[in-house]
N, C-alpha and C. Protein backbone atom coordinates (compact mmCIF):
# COMPACT_ATOMS: atom_id res chain seq x y z
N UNK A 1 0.84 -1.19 0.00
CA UNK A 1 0.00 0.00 0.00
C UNK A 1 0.88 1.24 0.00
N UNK A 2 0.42 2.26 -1.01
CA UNK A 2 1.40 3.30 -1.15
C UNK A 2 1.39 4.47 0.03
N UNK A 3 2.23 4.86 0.81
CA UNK A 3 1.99 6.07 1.41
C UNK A 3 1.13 6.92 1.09
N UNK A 4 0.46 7.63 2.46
CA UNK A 4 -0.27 8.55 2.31
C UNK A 4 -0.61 9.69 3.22
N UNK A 5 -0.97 10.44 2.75
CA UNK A 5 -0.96 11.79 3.72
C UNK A 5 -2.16 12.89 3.18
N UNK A 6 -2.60 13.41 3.96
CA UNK A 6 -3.70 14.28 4.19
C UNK A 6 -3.54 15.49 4.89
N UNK A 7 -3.41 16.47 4.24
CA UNK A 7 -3.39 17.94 4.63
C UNK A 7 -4.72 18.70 4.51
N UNK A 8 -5.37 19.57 5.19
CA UNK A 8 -5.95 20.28 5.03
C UNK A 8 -6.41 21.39 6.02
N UNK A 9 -6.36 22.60 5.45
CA UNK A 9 -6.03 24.09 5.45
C UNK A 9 -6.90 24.90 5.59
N UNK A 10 -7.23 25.88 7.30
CA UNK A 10 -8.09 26.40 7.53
C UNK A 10 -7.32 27.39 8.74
N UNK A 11 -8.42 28.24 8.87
CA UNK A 11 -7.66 29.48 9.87
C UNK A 11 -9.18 29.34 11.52
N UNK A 12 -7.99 29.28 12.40
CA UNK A 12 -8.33 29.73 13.51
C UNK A 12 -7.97 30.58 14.70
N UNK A 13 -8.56 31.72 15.23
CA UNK A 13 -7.53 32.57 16.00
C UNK A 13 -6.94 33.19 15.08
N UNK A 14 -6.70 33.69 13.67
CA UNK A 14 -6.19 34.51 13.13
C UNK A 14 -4.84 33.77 12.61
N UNK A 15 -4.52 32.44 12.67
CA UNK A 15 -3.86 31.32 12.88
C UNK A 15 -4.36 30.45 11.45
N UNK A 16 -3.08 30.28 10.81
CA UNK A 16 -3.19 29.25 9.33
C UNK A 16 -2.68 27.88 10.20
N UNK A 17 -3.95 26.72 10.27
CA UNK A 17 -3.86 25.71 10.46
C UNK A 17 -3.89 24.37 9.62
N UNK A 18 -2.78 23.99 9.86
CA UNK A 18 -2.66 22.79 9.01
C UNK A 18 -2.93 21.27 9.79
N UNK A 19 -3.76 20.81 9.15
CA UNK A 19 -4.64 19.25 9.96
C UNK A 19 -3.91 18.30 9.24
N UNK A 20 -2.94 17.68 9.67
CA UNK A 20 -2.56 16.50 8.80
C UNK A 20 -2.78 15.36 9.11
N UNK A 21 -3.42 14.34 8.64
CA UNK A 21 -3.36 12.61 8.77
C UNK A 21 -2.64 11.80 7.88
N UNK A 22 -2.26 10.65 8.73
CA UNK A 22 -1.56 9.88 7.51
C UNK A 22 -0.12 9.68 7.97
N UNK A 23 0.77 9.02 6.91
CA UNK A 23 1.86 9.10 7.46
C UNK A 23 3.23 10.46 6.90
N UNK A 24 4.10 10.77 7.74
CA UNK A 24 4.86 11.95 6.92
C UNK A 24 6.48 10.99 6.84
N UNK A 25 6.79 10.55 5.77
CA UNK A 25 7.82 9.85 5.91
C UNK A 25 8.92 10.10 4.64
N UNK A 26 9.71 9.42 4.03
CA UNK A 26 10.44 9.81 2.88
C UNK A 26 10.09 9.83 1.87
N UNK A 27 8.62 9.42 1.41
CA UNK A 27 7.78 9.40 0.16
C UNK A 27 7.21 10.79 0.45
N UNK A 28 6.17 11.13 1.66
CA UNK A 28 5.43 11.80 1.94
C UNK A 28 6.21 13.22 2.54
N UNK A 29 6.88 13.30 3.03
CA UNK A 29 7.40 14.52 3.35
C UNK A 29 7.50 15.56 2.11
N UNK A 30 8.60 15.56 1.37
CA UNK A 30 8.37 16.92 0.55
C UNK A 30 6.92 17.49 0.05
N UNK A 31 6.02 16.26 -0.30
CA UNK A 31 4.50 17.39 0.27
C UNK A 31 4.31 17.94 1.44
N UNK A 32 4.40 17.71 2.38
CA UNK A 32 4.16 18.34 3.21
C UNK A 32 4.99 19.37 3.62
N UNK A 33 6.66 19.08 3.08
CA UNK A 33 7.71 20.80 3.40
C UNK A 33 7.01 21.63 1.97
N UNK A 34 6.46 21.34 1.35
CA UNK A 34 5.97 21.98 0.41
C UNK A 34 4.59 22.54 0.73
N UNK A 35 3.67 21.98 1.39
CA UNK A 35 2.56 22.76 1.87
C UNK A 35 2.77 23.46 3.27
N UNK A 36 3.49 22.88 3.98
CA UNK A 36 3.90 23.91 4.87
C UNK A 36 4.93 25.37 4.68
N UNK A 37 5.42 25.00 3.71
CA UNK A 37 6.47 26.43 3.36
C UNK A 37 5.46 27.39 2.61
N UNK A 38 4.25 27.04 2.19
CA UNK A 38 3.25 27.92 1.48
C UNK A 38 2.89 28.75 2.34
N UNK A 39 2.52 28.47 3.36
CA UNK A 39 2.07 28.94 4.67
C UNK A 39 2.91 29.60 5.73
N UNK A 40 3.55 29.30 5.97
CA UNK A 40 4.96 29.59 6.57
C UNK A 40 5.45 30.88 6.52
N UNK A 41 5.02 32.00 6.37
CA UNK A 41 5.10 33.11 5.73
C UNK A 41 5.58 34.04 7.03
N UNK A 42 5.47 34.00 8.02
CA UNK A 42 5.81 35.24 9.24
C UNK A 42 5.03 34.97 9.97
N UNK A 43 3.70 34.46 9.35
CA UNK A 43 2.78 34.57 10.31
C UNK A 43 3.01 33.42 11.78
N UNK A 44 1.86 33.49 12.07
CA UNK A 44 1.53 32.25 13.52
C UNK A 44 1.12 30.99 12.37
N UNK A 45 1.76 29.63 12.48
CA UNK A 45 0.77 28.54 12.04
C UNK A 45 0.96 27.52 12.78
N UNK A 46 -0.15 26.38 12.81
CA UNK A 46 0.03 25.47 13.61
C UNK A 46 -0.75 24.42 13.20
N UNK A 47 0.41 23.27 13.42
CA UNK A 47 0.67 22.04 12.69
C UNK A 47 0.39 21.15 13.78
N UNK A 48 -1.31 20.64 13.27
CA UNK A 48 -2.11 19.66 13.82
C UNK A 48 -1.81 18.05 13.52
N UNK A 49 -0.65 17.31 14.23
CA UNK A 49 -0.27 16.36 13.81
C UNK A 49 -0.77 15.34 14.66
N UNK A 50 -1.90 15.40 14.91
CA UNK A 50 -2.93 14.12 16.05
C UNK A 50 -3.74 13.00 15.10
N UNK A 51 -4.01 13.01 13.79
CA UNK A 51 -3.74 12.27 12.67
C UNK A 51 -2.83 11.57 12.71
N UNK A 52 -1.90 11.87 12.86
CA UNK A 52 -0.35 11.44 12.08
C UNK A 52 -0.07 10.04 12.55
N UNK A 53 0.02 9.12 11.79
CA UNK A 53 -0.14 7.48 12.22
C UNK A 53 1.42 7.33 12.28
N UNK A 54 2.21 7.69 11.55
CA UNK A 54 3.91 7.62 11.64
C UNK A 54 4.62 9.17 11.29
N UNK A 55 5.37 9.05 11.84
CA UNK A 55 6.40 9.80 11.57
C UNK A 55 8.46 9.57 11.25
N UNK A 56 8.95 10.11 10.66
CA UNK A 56 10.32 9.40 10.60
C UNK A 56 11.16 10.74 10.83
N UNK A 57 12.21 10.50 10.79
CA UNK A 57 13.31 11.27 10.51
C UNK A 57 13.33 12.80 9.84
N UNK A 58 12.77 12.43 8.25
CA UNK A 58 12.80 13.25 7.58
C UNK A 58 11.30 14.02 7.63
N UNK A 59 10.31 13.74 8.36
CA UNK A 59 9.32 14.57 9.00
C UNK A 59 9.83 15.15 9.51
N UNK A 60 10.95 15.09 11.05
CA UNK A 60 10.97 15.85 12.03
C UNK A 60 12.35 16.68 11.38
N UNK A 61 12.68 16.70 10.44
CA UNK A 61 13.96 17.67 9.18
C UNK A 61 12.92 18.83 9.06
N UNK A 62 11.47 18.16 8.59
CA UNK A 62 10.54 19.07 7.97
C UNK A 62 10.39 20.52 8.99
N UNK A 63 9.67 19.65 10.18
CA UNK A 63 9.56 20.51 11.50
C UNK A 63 10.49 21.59 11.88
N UNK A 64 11.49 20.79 12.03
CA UNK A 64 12.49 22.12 12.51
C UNK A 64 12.81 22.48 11.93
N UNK A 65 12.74 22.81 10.43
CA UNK A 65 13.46 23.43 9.39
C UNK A 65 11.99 25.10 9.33
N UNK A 66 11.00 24.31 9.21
CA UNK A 66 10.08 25.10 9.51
C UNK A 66 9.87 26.09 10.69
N UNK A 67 10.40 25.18 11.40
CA UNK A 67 10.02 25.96 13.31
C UNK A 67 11.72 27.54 12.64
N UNK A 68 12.53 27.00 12.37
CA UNK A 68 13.74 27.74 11.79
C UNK A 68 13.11 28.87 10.91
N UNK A 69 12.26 28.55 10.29
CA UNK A 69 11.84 29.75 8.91
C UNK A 69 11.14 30.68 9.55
N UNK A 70 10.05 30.07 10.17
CA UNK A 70 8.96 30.86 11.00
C UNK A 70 9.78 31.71 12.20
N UNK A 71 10.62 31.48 12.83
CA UNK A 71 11.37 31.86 13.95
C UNK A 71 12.45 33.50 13.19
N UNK A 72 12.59 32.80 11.88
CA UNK A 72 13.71 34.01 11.18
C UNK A 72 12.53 35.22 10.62
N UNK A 73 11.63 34.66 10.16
CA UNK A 73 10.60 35.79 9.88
C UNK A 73 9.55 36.39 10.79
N UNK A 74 9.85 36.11 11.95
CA UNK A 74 8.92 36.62 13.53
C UNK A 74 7.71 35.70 13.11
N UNK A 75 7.48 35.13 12.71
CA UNK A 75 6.61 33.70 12.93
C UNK A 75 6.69 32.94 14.27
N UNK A 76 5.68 32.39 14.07
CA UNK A 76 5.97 31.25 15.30
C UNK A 76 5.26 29.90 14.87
N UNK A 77 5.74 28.62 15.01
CA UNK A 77 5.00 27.63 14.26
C UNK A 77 4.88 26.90 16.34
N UNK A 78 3.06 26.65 16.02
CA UNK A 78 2.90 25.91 16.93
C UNK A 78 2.57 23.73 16.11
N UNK A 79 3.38 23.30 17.25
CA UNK A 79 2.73 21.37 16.70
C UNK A 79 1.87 21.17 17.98
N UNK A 80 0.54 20.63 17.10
CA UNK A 80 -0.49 19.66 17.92
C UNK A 80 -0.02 18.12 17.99
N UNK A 81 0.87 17.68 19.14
CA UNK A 81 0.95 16.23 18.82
C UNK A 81 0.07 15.81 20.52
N UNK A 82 -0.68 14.66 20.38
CA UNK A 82 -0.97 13.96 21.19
C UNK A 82 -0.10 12.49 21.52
N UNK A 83 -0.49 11.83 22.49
CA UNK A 83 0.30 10.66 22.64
C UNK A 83 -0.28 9.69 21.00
N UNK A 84 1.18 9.01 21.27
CA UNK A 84 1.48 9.02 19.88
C UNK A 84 2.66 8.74 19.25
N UNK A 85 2.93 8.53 17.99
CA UNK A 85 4.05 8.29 17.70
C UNK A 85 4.91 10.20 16.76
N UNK A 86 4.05 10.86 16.80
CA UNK A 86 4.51 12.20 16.93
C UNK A 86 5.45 12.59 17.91
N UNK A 87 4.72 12.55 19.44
CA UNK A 87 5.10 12.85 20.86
C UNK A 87 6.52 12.01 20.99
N UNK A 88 6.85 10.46 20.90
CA UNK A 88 7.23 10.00 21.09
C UNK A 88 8.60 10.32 20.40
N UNK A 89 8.52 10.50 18.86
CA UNK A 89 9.77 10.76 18.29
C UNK A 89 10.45 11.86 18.91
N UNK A 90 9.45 12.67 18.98
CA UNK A 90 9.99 14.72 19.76
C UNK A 90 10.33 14.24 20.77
N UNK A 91 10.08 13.48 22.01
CA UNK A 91 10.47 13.02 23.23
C UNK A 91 11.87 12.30 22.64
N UNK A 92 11.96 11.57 22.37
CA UNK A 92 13.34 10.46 22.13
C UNK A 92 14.18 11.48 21.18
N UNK A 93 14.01 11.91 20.50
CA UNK A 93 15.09 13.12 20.30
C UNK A 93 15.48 14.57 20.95
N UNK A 94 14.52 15.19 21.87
CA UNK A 94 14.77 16.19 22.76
C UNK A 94 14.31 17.46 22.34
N UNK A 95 13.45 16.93 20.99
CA UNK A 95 13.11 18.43 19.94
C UNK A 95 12.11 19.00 20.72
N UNK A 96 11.15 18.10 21.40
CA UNK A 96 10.12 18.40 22.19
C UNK A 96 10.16 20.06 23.23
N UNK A 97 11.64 20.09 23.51
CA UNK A 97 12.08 21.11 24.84
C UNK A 97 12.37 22.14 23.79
N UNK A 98 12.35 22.51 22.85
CA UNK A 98 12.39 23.53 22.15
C UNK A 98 11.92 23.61 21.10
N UNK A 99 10.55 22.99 20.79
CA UNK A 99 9.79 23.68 19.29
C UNK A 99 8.40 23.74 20.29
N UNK A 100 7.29 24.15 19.89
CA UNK A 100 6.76 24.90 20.60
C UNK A 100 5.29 24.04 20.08
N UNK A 101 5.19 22.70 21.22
CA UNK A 101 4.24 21.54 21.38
C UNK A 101 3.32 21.80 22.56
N UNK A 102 2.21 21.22 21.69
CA UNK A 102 0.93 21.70 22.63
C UNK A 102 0.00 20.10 22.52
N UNK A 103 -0.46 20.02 23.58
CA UNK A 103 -1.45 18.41 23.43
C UNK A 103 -2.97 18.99 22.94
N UNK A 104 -3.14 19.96 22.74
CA UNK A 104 -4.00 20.32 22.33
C UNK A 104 -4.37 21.75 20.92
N UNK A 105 -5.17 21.40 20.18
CA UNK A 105 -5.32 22.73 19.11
C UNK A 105 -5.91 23.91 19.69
N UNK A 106 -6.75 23.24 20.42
CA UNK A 106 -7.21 24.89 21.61
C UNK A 106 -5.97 25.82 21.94
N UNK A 107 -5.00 24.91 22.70
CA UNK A 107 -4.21 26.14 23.37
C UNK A 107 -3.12 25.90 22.44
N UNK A 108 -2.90 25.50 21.29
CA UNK A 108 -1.62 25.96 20.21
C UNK A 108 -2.13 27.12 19.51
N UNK A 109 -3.88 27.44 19.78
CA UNK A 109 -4.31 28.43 18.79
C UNK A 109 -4.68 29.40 19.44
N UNK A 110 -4.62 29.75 21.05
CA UNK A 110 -4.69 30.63 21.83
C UNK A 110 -3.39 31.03 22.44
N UNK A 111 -2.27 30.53 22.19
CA UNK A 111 -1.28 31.01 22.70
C UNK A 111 0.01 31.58 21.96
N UNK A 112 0.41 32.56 22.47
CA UNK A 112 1.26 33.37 21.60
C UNK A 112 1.24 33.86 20.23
């Protein structure tokens, strides 16, 4: 079965939110650094990854490369991960303590 992934794109809080399901892996990633860099613009966005059935490596390249863009243009990128294999990768690599994770879309879209 071929990889797959599901994006879709709506504003809350004044906030470009991206809902993704599916998996973000080495097939699937450059769509998604590609729909996220559309967005990515200065503003606030936040990347709803409670969908997200896997994640790898080159997902979490995606992330911080992003959390990096948004950060250089006074952006701020918030991630929705719940328990999970999202949470888990950000935990076992330490990215968790510095990109800016919320267990919930409520308060990734009310805060800062």
């Amino acid at each position: 079965m071929p990889d797959q992934i599901a994006i879709e794109e709506s504003t809350e809080e004044g906030r470009v939110v991206l809902d993704v399901s599916g998996e973000i892996d080495l097939a699937t990633a450059p769509q998604f650094e590609t729909r996220l860099g559309a967005v990515n613009t200065g503003g606030s966005v936040v990347v709803d990854l409670t969908n997200v059935t896997f994640i790898d490596s080159t997902g979490l390249r995606v992330l911080i490369s992003a959390h990096e863009k948004a950060t250089e243009h006074g952006g701020r990128l918030a991630i929705v991960a719940t328990e999970g294999p999202v949470t888990k990768l950000l935990a076992i690599t330490g990215v968790d303590e510095w990109l800016n994770v919320y267990a919930t879309r409520s308060s990734a879209t009310e805060d800062g």
